[in-house]
C-alpha atoms as a PDB file:
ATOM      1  CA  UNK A   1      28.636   4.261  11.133  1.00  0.00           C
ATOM      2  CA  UNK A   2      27.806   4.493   7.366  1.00  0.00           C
ATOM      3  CA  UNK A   3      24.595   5.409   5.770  1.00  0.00           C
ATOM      4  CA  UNK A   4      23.373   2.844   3.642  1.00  0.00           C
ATOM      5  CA  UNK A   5      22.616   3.416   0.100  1.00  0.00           C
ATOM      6  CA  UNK A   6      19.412   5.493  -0.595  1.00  0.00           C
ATOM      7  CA  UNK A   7      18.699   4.256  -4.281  1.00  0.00           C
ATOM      8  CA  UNK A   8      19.246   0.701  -5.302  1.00  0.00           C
ATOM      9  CA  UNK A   9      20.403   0.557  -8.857  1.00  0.00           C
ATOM     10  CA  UNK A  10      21.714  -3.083  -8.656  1.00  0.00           C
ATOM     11  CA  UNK A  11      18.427  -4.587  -7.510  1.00  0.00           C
ATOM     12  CA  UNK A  12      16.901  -6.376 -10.216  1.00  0.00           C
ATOM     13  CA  UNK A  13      13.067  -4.524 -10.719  1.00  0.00           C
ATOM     14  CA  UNK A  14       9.929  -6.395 -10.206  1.00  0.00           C
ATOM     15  CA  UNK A  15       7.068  -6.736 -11.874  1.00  0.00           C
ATOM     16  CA  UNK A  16       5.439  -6.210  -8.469  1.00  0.00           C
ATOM     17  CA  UNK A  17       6.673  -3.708  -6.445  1.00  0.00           C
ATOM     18  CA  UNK A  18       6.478   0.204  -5.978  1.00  0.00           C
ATOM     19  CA  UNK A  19       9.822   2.153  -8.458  1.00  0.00           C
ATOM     20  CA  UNK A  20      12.130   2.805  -6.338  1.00  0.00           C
ATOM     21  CA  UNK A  21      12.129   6.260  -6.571  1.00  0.00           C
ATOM     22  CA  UNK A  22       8.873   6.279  -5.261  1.00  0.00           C
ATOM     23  CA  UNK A  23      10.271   3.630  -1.967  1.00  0.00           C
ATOM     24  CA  UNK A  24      13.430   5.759  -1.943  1.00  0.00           C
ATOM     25  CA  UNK A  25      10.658   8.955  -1.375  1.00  0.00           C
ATOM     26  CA  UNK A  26       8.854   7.564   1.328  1.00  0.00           C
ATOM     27  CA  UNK A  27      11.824   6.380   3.318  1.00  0.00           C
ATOM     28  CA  UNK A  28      13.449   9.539   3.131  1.00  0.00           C
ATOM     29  CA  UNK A  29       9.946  11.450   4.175  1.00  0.00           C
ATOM     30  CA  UNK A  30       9.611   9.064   6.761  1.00  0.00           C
ATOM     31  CA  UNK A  31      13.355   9.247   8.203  1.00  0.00           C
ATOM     32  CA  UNK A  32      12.388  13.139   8.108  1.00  0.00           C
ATOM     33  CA  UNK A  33       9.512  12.587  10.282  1.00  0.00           C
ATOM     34  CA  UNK A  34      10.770  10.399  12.790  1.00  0.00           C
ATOM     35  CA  UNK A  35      14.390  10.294  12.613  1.00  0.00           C
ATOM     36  CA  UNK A  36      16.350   8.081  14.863  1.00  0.00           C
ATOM     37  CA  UNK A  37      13.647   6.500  15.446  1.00  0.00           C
ATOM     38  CA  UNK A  38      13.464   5.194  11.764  1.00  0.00           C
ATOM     39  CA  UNK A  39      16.609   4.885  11.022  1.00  0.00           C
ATOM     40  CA  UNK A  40      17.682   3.064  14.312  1.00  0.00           C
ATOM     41  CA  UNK A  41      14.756   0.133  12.614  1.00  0.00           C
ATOM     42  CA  UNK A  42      16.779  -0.853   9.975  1.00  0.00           C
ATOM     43  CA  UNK A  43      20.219  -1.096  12.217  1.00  0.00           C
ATOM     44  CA  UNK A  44      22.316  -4.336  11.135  1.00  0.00           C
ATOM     45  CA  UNK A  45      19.662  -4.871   8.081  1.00  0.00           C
ATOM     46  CA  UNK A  46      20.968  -4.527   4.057  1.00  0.00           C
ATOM     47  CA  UNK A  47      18.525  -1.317   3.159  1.00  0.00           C
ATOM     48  CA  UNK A  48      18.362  -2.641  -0.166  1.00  0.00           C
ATOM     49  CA  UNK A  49      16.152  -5.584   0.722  1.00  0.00           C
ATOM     50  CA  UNK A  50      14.376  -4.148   3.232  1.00  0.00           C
ATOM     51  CA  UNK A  51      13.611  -1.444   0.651  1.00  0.00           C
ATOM     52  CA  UNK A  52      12.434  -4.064  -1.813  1.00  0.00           C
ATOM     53  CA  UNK A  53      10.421  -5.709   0.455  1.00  0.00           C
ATOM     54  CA  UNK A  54       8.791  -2.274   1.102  1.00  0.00           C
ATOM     55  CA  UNK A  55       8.492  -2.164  -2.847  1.00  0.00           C
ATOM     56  CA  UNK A  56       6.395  -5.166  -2.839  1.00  0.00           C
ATOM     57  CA  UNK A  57       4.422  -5.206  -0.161  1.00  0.00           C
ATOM     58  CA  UNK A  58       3.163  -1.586  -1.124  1.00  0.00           C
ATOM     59  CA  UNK A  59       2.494  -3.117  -4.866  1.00  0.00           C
ATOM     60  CA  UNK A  60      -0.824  -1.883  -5.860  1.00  0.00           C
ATOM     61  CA  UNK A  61      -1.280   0.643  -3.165  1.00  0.00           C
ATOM     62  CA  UNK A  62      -2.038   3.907  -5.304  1.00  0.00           C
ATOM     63  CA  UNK A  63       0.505   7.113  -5.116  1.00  0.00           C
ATOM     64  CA  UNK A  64      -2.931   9.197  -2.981  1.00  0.00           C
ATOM     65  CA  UNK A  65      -3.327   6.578  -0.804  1.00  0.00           C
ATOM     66  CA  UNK A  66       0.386   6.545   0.591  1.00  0.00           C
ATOM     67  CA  UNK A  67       0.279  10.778   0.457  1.00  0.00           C
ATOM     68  CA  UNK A  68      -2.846  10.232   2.797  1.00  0.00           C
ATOM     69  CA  UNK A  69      -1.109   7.682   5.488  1.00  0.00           C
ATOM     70  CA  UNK A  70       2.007   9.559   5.523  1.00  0.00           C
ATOM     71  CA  UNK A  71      -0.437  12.642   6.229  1.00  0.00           C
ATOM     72  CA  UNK A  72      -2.629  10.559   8.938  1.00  0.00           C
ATOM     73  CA  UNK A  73       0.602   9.531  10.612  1.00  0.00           C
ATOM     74  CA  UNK A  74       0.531  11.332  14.034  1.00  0.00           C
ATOM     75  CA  UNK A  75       2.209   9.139  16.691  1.00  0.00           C
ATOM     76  CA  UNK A  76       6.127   9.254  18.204  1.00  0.00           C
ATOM     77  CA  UNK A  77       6.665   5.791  16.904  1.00  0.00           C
ATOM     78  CA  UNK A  78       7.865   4.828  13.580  1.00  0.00           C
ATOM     79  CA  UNK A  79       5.659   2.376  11.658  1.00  0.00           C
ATOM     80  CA  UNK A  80       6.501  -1.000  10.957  1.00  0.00           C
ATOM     81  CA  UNK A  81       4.999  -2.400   7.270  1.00  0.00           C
ATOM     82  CA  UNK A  82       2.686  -3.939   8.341  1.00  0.00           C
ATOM     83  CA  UNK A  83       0.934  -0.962   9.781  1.00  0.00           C
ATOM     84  CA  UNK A  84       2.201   1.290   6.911  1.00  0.00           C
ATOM     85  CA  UNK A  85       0.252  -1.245   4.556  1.00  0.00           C
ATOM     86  CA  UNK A  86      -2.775  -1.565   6.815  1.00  0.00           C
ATOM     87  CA  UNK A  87      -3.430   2.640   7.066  1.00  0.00           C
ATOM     88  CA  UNK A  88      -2.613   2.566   3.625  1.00  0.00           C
ATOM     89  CA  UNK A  89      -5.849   0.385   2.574  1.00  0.00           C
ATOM     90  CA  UNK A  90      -8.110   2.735   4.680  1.00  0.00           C
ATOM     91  CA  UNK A  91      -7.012   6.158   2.056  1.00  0.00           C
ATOM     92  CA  UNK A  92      -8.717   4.271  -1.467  1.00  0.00           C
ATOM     93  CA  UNK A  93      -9.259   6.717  -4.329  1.00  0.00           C
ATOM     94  CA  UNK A  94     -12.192   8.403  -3.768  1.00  0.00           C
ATOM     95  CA  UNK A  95     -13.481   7.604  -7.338  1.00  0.00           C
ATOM     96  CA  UNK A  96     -13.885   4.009  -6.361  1.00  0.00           C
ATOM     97  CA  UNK A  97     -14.816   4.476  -2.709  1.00  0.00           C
ATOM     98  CA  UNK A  98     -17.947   2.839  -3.142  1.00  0.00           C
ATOM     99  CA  UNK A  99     -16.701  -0.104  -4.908  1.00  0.00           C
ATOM    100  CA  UNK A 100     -16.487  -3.602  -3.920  1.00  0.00           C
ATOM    101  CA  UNK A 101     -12.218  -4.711  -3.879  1.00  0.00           C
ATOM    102  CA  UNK A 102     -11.837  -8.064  -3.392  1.00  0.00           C
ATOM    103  CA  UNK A 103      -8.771 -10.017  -2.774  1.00  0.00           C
ATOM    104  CA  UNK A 104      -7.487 -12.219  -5.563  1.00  0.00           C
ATOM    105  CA  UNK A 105      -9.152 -16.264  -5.285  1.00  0.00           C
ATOM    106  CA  UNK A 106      -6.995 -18.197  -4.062  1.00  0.00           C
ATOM    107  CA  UNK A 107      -8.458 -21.316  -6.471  1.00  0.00           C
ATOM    108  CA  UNK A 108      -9.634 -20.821 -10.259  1.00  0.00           C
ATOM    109  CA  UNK A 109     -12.517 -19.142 -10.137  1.00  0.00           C
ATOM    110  CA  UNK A 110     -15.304 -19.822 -12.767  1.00  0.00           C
ATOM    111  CA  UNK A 111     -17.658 -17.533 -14.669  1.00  0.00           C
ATOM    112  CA  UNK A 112     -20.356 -18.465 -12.281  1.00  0.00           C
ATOM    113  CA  UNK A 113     -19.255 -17.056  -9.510  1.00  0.00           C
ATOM    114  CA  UNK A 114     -19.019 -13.311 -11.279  1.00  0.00           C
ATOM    115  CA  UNK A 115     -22.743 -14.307 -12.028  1.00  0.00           C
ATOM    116  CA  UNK A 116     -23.484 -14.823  -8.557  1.00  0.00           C
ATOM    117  CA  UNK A 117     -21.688 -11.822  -7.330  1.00  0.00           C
ATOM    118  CA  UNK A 118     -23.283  -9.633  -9.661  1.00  0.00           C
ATOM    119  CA  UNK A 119     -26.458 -10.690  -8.557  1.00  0.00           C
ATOM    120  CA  UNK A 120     -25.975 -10.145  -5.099  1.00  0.00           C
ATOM    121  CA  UNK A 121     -24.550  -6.983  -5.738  1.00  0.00           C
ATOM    122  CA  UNK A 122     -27.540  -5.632  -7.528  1.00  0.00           C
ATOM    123  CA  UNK A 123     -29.779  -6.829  -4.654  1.00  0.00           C
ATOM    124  CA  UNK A 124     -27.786  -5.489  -1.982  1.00  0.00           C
ATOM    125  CA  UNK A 125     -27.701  -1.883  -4.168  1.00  0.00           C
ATOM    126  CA  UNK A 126     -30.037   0.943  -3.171  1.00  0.00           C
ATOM    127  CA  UNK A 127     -32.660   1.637  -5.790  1.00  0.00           C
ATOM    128  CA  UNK A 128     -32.254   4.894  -8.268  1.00  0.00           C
ATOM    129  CA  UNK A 129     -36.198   4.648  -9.145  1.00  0.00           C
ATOM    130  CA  UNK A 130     -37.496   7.739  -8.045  1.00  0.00           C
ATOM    131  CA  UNK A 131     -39.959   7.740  -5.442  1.00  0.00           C
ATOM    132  CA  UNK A 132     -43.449   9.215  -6.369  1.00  0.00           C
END
């Protein structure tokens, strides 16, 4: 059996998605880590969409934040994407680790609602008066 291609040159980039030297990284750390195993996934599928459908699902997901999954990763099974993704979101930058992320609206949102949120925000927020 042959090895499917590890970069994908002919793949058009999106706007979207991971580089694919960075996809290309994690696959091969991952087929390090669990080998068969991984590899024996993607059996009968063309690597260079699953690889761009890596690329895109991991858009957004910051360079620590991957480091810090592949770290956490500690069981015999490979992980699908989905799980990837989801231990992915739990490693945030610790700069912004105390900051609100919320998903994009899903329906124009006006300059109201930022109002509103704001507000709520600054209520919910502990005080920085000192206490006397």
């Amino acid at each position: 059996m042959e090895n499917p291609p590890t970069t994908r040159s002919t793949s058009p980039p999106t706007r979207d998605a991971l580089p694919d030297r960075i996809v290309d990284a994690l696959f091969e750390r991952l087929a390090s880590m669990y080998g068969a195993r991984w590899s024996d996934l993607w059996v009968g599928a063309p690597m260079d969409k699953v690889k761009r459908v890596w690329g895109e699902e991991l858009a957004g997901v910051s360079g620590p934040a991957i480091r810090d999954a592949l770290g956490a990763l500690d069981g015999p099974f490979a992980p699908s994407l989905p799980e990837f993704r989801s231990l992915c979101k739990q490693f945030r930058p610790r700069e912004i680790a105390n900051v609100v992320l919320l998903d994009s609206p899903r329906w124009p949102v006006g300059k109201d609602t930022f109002v509103r949120l704001r507000t709520t925000c600054a209520r919910s927020a502990p005080s920085t008066r000192p206490t006397r």
